[in-house]
C-alpha atoms as a PDB file:
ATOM      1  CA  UNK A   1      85.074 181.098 119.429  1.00  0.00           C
ATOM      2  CA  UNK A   2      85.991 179.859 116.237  1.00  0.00           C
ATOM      3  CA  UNK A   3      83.413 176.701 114.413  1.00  0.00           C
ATOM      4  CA  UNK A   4      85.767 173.857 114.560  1.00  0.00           C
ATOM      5  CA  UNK A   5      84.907 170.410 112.175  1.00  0.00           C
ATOM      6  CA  UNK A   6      85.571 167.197 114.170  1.00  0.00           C
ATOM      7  CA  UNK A   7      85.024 163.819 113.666  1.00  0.00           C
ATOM      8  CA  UNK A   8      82.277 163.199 115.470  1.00  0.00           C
ATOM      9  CA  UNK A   9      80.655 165.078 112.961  1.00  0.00           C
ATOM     10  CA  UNK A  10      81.544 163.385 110.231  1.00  0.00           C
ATOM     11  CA  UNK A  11      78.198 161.861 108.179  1.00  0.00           C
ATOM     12  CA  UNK A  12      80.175 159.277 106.761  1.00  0.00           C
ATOM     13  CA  UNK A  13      80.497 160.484 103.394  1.00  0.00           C
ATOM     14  CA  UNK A  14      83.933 162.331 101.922  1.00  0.00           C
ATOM     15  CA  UNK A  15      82.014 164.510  99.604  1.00  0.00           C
ATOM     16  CA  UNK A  16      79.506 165.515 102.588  1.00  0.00           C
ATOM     17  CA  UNK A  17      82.025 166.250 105.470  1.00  0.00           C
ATOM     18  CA  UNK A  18      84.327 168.249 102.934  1.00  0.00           C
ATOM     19  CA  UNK A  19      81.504 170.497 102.377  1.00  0.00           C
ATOM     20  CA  UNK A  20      80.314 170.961 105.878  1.00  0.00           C
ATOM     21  CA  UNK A  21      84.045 171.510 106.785  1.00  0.00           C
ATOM     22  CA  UNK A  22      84.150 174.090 104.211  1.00  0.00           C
ATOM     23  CA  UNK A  23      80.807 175.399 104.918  1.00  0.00           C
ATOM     24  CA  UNK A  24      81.965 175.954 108.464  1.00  0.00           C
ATOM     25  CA  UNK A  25      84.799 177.896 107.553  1.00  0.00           C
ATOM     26  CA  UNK A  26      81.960 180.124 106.002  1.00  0.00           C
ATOM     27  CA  UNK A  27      80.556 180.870 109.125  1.00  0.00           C
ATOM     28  CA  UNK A  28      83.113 181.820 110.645  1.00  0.00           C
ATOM     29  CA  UNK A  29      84.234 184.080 108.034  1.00  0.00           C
ATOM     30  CA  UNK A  30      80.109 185.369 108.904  1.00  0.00           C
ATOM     31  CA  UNK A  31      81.162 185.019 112.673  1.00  0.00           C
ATOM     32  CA  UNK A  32      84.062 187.395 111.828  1.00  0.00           C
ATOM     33  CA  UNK A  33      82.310 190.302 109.978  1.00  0.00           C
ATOM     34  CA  UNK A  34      79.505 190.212 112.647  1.00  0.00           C
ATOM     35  CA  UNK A  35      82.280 190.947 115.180  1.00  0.00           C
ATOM     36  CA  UNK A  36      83.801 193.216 113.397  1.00  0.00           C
ATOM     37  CA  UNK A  37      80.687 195.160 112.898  1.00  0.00           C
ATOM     38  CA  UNK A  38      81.987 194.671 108.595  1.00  0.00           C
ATOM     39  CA  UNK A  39      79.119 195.719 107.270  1.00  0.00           C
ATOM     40  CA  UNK A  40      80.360 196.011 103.447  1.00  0.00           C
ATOM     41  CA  UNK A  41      81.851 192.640 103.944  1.00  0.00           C
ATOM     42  CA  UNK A  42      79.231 191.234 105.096  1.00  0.00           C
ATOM     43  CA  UNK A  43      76.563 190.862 102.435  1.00  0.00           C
ATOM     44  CA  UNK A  44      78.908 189.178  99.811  1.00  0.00           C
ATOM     45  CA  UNK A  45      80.309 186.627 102.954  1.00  0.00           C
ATOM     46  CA  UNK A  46      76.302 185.835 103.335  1.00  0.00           C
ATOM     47  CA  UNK A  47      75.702 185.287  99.729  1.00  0.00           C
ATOM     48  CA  UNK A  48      79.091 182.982  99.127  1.00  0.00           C
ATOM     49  CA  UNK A  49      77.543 180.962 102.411  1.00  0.00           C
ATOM     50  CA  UNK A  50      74.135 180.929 100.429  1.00  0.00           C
ATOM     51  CA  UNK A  51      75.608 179.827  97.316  1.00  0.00           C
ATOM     52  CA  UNK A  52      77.926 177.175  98.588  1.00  0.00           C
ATOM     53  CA  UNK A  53      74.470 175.631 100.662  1.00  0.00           C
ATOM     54  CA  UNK A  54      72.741 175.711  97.517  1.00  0.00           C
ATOM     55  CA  UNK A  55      75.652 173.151  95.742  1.00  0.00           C
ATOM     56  CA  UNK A  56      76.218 171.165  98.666  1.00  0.00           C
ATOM     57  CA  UNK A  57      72.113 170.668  99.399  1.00  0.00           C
ATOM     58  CA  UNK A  58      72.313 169.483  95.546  1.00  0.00           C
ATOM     59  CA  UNK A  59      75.046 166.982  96.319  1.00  0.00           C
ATOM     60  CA  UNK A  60      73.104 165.552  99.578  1.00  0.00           C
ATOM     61  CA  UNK A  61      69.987 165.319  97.424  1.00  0.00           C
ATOM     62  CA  UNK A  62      72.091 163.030  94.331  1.00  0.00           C
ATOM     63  CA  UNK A  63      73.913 160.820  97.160  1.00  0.00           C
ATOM     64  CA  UNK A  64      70.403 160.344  99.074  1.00  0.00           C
ATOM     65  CA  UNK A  65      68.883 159.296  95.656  1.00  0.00           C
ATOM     66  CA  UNK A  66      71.817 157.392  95.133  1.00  0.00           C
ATOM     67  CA  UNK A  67      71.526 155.314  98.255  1.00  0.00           C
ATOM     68  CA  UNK A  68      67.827 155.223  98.265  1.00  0.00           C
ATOM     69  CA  UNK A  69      67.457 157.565 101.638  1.00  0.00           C
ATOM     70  CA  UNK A  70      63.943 158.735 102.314  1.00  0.00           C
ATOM     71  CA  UNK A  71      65.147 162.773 101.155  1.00  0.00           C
ATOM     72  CA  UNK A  72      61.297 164.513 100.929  1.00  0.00           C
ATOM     73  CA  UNK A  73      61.191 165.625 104.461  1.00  0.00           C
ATOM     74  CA  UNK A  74      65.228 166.334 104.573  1.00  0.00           C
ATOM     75  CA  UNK A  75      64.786 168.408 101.506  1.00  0.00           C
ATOM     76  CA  UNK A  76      61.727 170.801 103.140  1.00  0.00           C
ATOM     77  CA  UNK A  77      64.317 171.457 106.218  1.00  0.00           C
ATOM     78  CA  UNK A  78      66.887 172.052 103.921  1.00  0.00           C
ATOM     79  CA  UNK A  79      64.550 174.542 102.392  1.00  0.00           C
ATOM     80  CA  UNK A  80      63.566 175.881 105.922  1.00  0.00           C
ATOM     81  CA  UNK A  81      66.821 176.357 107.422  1.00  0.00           C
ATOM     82  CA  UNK A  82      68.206 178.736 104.011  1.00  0.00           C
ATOM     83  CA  UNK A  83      65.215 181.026 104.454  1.00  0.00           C
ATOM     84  CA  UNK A  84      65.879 181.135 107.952  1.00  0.00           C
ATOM     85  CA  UNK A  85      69.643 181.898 107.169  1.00  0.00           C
ATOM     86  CA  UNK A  86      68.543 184.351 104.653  1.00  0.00           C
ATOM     87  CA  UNK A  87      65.632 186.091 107.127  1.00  0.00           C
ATOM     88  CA  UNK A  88      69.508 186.617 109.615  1.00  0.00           C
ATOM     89  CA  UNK A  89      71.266 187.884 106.282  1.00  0.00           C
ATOM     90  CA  UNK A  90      68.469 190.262 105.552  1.00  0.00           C
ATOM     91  CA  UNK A  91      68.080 191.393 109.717  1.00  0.00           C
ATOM     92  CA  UNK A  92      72.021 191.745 109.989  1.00  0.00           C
ATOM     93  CA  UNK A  93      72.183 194.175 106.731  1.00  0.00           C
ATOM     94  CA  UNK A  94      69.551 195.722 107.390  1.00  0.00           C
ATOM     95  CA  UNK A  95      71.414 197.358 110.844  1.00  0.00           C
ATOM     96  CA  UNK A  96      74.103 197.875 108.491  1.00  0.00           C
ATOM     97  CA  UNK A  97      76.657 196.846 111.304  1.00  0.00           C
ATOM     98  CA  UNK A  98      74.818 198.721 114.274  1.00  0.00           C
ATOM     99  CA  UNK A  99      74.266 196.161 116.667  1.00  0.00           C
ATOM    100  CA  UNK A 100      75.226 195.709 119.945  1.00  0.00           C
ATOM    101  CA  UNK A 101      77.554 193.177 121.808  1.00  0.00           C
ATOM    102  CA  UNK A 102      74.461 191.329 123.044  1.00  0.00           C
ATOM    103  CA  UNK A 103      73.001 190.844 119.612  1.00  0.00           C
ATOM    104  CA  UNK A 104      76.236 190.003 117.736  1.00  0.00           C
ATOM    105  CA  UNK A 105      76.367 187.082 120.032  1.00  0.00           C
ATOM    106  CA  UNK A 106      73.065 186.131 119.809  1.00  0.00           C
ATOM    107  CA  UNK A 107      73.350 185.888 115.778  1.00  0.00           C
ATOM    108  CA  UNK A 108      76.924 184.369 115.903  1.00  0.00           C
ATOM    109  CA  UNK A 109      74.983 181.630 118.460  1.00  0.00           C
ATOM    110  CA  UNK A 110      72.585 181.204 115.903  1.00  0.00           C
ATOM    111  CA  UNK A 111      74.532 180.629 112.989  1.00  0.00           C
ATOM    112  CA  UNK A 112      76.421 177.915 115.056  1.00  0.00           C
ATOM    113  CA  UNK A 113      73.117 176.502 116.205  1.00  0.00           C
ATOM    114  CA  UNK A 114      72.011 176.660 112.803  1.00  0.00           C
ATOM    115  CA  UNK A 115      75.032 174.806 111.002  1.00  0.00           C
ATOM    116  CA  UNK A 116      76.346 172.227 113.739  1.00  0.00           C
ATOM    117  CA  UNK A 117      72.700 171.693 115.679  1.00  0.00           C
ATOM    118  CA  UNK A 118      70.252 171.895 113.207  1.00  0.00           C
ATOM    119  CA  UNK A 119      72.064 170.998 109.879  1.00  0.00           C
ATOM    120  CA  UNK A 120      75.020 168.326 110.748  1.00  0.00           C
ATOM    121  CA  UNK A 121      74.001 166.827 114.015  1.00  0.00           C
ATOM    122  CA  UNK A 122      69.956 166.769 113.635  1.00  0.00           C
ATOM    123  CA  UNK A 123      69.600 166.515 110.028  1.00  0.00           C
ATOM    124  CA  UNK A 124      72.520 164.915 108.112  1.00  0.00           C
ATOM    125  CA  UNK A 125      72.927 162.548 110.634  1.00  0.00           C
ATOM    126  CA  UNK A 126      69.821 160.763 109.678  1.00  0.00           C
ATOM    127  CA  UNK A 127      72.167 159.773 107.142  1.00  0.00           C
ATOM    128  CA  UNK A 128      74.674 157.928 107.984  1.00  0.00           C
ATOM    129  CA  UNK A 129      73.523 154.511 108.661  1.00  0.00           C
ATOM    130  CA  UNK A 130      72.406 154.179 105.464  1.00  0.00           C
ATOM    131  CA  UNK A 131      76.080 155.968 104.470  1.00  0.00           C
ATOM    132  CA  UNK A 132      77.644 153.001 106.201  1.00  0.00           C
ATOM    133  CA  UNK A 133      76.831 150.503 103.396  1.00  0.00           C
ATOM    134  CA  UNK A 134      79.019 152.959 100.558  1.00  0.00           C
ATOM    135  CA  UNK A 135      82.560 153.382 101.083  1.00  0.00           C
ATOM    136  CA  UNK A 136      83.514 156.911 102.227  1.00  0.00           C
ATOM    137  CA  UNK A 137      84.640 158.325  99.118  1.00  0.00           C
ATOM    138  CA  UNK A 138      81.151 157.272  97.429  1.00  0.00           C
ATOM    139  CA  UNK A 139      79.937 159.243  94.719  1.00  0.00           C
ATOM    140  CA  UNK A 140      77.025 158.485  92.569  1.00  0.00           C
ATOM    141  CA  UNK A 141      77.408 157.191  89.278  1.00  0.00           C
ATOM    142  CA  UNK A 142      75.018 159.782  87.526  1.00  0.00           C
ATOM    143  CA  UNK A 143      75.343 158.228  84.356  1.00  0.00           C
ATOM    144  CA  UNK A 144      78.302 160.475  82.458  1.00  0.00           C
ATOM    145  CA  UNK A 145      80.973 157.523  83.058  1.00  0.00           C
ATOM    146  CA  UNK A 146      81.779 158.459  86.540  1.00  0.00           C
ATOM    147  CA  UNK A 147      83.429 156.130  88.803  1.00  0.00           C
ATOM    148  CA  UNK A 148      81.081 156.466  91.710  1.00  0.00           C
ATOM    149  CA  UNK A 149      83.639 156.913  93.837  1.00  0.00           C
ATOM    150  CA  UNK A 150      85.548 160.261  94.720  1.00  0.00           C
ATOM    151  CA  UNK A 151      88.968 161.295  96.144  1.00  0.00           C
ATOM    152  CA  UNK A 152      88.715 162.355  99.621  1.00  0.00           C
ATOM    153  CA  UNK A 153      88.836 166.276  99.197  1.00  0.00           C
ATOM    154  CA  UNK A 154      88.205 166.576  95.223  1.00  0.00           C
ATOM    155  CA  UNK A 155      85.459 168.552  95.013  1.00  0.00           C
ATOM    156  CA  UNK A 156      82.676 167.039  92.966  1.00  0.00           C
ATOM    157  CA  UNK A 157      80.191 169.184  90.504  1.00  0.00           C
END
């Protein structure tokens, strides 16, 4: 079953829920070359999933700043959950698509745990009241002349 984006997930930030709906597109692009048993797919899937969390961990740190959320203790589970995603990169390759039924659903499970559970829902939620002061499209003015403001969907740097 696919990862779908809803708005109940939404975090109340454009920049945010474009990047979670993109990053769970990632998964499942994962989800797929687990099931598929793709294992010459699969290493460069993990590492555009790695490199996409890296950016969009970035962007939640400059809106928290921006918005003066408490980020210390988001940050560290940031940091905790990509070495756990990179310890089920590093198992997965490692059986170089041997695994069984049982254990492609148990690492499919955990990357959905992992993104929707532990990332959106009990993490980036902690977010959102304080997102409910900004307008949705908020984006901090770092100082180059930016608006502070984005366009739902553009993709921010």
């Amino acid at each position: 079953m696919e990862l779908v984006w809803t708005n109940e997930l939404s975090v109340g930030n454009a920049n945010i829920d474009e990047e979670h709906r993109n990053l769970i597109s990632m998964i499942n692009n994962v989800k797929h070359e687990i099931k598929t048993r793709n294992s010459s797919a699969l290493p460069q899937t993990f590492k555009q999933l790695e490199n996409w969390l890296y950016a969009h961990f970035a962007n939640e740190e400059k809106i928290a700043q921006a918005i003066n959320f408490p980020f210390d203790q988001h940050k560290l589970a940031q940091q905790h959950s990509l070495r756990e995603l990179q310890h089920l990169r590093d198992e997965l390759v490692a059986k170089d698509g041997i695994w069984s039924d049982s254990a492609a659903h148990h690492f499919i499970r955990s990357l959905k745990k992992w993104m929707i559970d532990e990332h959106i829902i009990n993490l980036d939620m902690r977010m959102k009241t304080a997102l409910q002061n900004y307008a949705y499209n908020f984006w901090p003015d770092c100082g180059h002349g930016e608006s502070g403001y984005a366009a739902v969907g553009q993709q921010i740097p």
